[in-house]
N, C-alpha and C. Protein backbone atom coordinates (compact mmCIF):
# COMPACT_ATOMS: atom_id res chain seq x y z
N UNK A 1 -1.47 58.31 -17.54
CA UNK A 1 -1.82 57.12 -16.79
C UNK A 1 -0.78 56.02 -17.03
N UNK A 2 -0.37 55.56 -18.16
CA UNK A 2 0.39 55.00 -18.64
C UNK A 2 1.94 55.26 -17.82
N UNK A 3 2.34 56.34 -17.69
CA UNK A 3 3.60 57.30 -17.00
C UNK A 3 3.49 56.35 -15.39
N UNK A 4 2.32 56.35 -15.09
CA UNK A 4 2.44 56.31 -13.47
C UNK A 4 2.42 54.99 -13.36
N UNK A 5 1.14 54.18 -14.33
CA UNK A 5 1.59 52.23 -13.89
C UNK A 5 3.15 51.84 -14.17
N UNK A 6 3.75 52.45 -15.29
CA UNK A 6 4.96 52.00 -15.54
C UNK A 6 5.85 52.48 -14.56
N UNK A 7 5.60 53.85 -13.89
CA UNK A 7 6.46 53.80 -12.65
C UNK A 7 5.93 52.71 -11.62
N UNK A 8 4.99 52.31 -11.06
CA UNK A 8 4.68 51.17 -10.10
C UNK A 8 5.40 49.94 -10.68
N UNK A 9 5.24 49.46 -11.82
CA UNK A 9 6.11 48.50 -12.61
C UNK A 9 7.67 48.38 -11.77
N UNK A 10 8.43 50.02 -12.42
CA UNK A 10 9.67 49.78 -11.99
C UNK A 10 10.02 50.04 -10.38
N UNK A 11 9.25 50.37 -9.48
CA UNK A 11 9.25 50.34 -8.16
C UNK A 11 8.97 49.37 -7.63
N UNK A 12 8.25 47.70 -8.08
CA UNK A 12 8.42 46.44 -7.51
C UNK A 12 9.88 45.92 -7.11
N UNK A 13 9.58 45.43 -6.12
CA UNK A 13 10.78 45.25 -5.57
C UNK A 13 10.83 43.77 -4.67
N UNK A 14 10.00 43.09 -4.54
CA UNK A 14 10.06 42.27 -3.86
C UNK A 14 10.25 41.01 -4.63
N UNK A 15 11.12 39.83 -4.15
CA UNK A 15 11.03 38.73 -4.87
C UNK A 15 11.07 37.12 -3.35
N UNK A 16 10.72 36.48 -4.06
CA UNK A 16 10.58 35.20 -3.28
C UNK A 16 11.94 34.76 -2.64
N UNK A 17 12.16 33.76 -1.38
CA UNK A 17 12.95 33.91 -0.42
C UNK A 17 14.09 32.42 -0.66
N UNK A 18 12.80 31.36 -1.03
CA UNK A 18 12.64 29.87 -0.91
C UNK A 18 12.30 29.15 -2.05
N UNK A 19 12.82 27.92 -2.56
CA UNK A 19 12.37 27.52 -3.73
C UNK A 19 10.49 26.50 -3.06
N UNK A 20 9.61 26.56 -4.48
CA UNK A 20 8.51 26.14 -4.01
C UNK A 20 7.81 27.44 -4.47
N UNK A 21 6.63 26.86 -4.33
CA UNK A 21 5.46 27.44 -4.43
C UNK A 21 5.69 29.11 -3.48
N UNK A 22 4.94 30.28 -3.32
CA UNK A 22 4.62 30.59 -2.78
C UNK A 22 3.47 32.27 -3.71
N UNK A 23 3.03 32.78 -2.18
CA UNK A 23 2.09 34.01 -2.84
C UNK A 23 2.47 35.20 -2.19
N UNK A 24 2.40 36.00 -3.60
CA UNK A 24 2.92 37.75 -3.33
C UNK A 24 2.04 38.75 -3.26
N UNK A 25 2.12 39.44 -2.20
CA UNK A 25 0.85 40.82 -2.36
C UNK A 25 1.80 41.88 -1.82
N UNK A 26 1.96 42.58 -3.05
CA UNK A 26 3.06 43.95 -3.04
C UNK A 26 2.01 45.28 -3.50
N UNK A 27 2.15 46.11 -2.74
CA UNK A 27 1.69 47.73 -3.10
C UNK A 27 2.53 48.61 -3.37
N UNK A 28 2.89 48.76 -4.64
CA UNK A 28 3.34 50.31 -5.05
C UNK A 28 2.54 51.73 -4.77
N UNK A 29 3.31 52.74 -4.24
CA UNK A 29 2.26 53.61 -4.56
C UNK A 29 3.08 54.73 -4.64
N UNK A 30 2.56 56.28 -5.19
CA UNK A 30 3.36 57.07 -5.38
C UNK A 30 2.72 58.31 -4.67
N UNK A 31 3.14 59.58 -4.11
CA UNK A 31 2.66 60.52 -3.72
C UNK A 31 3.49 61.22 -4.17
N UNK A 32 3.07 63.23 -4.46
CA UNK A 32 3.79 64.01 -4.32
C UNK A 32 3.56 65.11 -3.46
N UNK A 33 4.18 65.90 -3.24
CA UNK A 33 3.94 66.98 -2.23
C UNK A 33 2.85 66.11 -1.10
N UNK A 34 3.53 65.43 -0.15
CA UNK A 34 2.21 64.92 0.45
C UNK A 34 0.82 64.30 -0.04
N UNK A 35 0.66 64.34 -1.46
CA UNK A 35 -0.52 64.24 -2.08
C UNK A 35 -0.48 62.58 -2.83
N UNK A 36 -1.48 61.46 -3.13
CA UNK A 36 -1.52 60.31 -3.64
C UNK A 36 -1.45 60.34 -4.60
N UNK A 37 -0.44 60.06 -5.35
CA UNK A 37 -1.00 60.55 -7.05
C UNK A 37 -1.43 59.20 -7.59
N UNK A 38 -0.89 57.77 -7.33
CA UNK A 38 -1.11 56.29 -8.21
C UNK A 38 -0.79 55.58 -7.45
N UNK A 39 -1.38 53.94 -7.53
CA UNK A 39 -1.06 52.86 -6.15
C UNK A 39 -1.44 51.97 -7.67
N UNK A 40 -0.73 50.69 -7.16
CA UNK A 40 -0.33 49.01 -7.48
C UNK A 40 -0.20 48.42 -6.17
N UNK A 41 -1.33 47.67 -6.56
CA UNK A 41 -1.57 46.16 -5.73
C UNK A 41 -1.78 44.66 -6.75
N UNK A 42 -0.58 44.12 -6.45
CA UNK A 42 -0.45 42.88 -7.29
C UNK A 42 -0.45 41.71 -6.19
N UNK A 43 -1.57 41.32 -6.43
CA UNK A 43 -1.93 39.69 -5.62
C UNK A 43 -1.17 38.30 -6.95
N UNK A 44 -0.40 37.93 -6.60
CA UNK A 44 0.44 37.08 -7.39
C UNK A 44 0.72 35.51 -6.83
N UNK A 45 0.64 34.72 -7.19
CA UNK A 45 1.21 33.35 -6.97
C UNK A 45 2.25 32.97 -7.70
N UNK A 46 3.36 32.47 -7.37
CA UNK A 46 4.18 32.24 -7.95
C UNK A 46 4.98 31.02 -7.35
N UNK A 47 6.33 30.64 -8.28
CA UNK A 47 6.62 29.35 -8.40
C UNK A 47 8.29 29.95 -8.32
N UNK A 48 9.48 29.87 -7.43
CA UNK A 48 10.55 29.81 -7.78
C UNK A 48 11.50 28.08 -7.55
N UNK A 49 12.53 28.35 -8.82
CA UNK A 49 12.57 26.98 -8.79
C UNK A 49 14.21 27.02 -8.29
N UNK A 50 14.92 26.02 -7.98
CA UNK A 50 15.77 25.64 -7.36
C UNK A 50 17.19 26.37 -7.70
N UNK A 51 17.10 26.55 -9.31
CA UNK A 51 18.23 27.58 -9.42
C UNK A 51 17.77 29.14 -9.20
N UNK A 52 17.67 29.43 -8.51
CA UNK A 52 16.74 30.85 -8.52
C UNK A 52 15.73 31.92 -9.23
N UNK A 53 15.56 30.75 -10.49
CA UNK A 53 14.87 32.13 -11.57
C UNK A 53 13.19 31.89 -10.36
N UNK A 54 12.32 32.62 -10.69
CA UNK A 54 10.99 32.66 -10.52
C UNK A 54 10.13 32.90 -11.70
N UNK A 55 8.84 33.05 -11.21
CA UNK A 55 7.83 33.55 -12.00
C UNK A 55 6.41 33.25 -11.29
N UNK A 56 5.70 34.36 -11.64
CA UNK A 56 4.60 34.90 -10.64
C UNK A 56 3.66 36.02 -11.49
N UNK A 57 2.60 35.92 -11.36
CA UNK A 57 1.55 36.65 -12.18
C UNK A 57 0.14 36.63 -11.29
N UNK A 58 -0.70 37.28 -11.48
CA UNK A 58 -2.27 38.01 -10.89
C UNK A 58 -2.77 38.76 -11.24
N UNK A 59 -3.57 39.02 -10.63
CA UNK A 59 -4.69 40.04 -10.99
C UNK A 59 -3.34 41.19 -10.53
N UNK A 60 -4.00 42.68 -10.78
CA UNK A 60 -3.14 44.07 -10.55
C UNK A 60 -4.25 44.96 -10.10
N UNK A 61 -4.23 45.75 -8.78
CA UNK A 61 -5.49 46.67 -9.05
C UNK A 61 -4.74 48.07 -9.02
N UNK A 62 -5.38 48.43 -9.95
CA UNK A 62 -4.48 49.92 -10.41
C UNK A 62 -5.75 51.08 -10.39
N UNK A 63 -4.76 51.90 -9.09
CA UNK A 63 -5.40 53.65 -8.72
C UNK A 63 -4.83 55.04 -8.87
N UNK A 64 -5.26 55.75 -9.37
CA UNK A 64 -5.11 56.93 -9.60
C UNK A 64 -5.69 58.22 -9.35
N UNK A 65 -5.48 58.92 -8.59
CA UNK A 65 -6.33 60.24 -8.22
C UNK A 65 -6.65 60.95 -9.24
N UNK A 66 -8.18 60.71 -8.83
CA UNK A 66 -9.23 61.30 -9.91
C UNK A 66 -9.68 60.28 -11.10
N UNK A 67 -9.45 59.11 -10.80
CA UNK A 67 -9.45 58.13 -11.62
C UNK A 67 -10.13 57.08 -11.41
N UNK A 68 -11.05 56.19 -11.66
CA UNK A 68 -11.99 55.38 -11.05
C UNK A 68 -10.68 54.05 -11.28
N UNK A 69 -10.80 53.59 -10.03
CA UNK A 69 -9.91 52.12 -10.43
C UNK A 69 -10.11 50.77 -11.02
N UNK A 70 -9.25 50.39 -11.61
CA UNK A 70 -9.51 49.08 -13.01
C UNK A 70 -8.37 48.13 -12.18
N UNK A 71 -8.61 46.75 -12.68
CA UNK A 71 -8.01 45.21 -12.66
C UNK A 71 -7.55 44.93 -13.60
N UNK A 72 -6.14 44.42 -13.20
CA UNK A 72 -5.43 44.30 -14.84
C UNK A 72 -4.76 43.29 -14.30
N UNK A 73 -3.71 42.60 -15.58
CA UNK A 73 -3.33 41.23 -15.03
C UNK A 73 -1.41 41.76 -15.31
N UNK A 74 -0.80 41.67 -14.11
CA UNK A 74 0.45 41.66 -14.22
C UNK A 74 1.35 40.64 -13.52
N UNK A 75 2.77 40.03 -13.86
CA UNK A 75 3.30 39.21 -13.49
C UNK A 75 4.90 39.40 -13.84
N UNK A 76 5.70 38.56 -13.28
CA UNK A 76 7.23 38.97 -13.18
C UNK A 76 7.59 37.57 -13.52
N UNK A 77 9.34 37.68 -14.02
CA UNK A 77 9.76 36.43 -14.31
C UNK A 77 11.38 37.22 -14.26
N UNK A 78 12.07 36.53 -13.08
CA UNK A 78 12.95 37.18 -12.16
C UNK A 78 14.18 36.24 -12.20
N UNK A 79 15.67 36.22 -11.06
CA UNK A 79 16.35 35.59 -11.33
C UNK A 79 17.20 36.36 -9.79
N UNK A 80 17.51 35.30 -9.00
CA UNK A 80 18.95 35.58 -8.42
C UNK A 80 19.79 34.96 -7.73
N UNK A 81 20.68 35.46 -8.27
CA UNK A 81 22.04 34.45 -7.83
C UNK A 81 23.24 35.05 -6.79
N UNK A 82 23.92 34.39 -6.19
CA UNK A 82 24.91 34.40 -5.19
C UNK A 82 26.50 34.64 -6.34
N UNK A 83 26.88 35.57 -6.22
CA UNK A 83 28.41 35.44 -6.82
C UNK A 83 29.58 35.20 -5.92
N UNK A 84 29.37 35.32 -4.32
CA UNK A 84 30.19 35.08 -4.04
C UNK A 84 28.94 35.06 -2.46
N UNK A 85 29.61 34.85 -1.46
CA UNK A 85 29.34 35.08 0.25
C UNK A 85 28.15 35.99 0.54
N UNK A 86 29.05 37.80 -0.16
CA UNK A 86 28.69 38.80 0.30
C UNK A 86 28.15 39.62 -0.77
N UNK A 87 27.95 38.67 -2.21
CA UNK A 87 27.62 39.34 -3.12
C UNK A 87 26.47 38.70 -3.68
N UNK A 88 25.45 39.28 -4.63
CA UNK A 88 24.22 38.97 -5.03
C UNK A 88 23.92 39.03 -5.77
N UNK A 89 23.51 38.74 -7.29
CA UNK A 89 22.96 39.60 -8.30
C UNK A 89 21.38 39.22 -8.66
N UNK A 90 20.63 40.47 -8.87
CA UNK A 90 19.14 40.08 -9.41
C UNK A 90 18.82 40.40 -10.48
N UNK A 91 17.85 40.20 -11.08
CA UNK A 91 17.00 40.75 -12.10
C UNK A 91 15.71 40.32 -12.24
N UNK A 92 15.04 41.29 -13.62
CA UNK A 92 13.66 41.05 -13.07
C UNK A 92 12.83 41.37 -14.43
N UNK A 93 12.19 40.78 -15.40
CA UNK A 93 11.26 41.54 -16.21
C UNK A 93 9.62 41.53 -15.59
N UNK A 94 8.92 42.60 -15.87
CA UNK A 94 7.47 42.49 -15.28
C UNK A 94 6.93 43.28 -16.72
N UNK A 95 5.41 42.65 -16.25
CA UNK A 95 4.58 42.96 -17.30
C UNK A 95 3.47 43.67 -16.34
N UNK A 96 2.25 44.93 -17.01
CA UNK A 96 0.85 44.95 -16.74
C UNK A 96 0.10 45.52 -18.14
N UNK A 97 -0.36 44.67 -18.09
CA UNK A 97 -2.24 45.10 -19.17
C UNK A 97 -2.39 45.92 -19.16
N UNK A 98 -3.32 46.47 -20.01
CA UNK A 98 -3.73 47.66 -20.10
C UNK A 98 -5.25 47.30 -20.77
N UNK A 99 -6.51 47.32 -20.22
CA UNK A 99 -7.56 46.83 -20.75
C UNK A 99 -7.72 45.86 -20.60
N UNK A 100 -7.02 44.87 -19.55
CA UNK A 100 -6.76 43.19 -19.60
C UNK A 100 -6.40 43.23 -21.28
N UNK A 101 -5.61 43.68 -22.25
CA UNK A 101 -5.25 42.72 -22.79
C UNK A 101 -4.00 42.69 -22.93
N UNK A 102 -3.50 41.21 -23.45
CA UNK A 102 -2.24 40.76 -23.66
C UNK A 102 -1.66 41.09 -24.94
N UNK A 103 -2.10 42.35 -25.94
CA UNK A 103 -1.78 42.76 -26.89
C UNK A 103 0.02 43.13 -26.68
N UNK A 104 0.99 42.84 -27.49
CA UNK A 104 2.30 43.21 -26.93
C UNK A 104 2.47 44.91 -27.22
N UNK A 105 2.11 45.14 -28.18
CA UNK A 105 2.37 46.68 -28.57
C UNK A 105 1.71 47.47 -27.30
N UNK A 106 0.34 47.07 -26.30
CA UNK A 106 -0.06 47.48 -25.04
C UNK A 106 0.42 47.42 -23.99
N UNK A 107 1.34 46.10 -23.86
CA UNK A 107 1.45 45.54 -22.32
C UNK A 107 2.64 46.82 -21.92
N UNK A 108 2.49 46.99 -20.53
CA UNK A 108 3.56 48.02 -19.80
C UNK A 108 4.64 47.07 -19.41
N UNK A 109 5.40 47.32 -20.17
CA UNK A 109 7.05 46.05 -19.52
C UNK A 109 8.09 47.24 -18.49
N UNK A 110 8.24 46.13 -17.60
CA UNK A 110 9.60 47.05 -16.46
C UNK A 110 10.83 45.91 -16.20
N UNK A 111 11.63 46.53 -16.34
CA UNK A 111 13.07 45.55 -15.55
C UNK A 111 13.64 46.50 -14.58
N UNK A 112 14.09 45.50 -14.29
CA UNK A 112 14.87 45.91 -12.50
C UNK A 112 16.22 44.86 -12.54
N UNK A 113 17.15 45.66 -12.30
CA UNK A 113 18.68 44.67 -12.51
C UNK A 113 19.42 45.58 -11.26
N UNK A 114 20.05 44.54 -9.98
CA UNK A 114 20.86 45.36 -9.14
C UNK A 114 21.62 44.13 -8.51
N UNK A 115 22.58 44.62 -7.51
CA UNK A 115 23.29 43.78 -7.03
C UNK A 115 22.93 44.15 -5.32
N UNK A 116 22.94 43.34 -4.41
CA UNK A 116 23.37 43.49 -3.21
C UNK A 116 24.87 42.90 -2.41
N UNK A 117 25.03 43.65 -1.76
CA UNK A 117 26.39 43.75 -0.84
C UNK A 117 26.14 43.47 0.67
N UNK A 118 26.23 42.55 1.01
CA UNK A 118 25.88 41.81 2.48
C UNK A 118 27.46 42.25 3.11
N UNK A 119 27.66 43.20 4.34
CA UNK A 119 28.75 43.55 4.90
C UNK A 119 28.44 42.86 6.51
């Protein structure tokens, strides 16, 4: 179980556009052979501020086939910048619970670090 939230973790992908306030509702989900195996839905509010970092946290509802589904609390604290015109760089740490708690030896941590190329 653990295997599959931390893959939803590192399959977030979305980040805020605009500095200001705004709210995120992203679904991870995974299938194999045609089949559902785990889904992430993170309802998030978040705050990015003028130099681009963010940060955003919510409830998480986490599913698994064959698995009755639980609410957990996950959130991101992100960053991106312009290096040039056509170039981009991001990053990203995220957290989810496990039991709602905020124990650190529990929490599921993911990063995400990439660049984009605007041609």
């Amino acid at each position: 179980m653990k295997t599959i939230i931390a893959a939803g973790i590192f399959l977030s992908a979305a980040a805020p556009a605009v500095a200001g306030p705004y709210a995120n509702i992203e679904n991870n989900a995974s299938w194999k052979d045609s089949e559902f195996g785990a889904g992430l839905t993170e309802v998030h509010a978040g705050y990015e501020f003028g130099n681009g970092i963010y940060v955003q946290g919510g409830p998480a509802f986490v599913s698994s086939k064959g698995v009755d589904g639980s609410t957990e609390y996950s959130g991101k604290l992100g960053f991106g910048t312009d290096l040039s015109t056509d170039l981009n760089l991001y990053g990203e740490v995220s957290f989810l619970t496990e039991e709602k708690e905020f124990d650190v030896d529990q929490l599921g941590i993911g990063t995400k670090v990439g660049v984009t190329y605007k041609f």
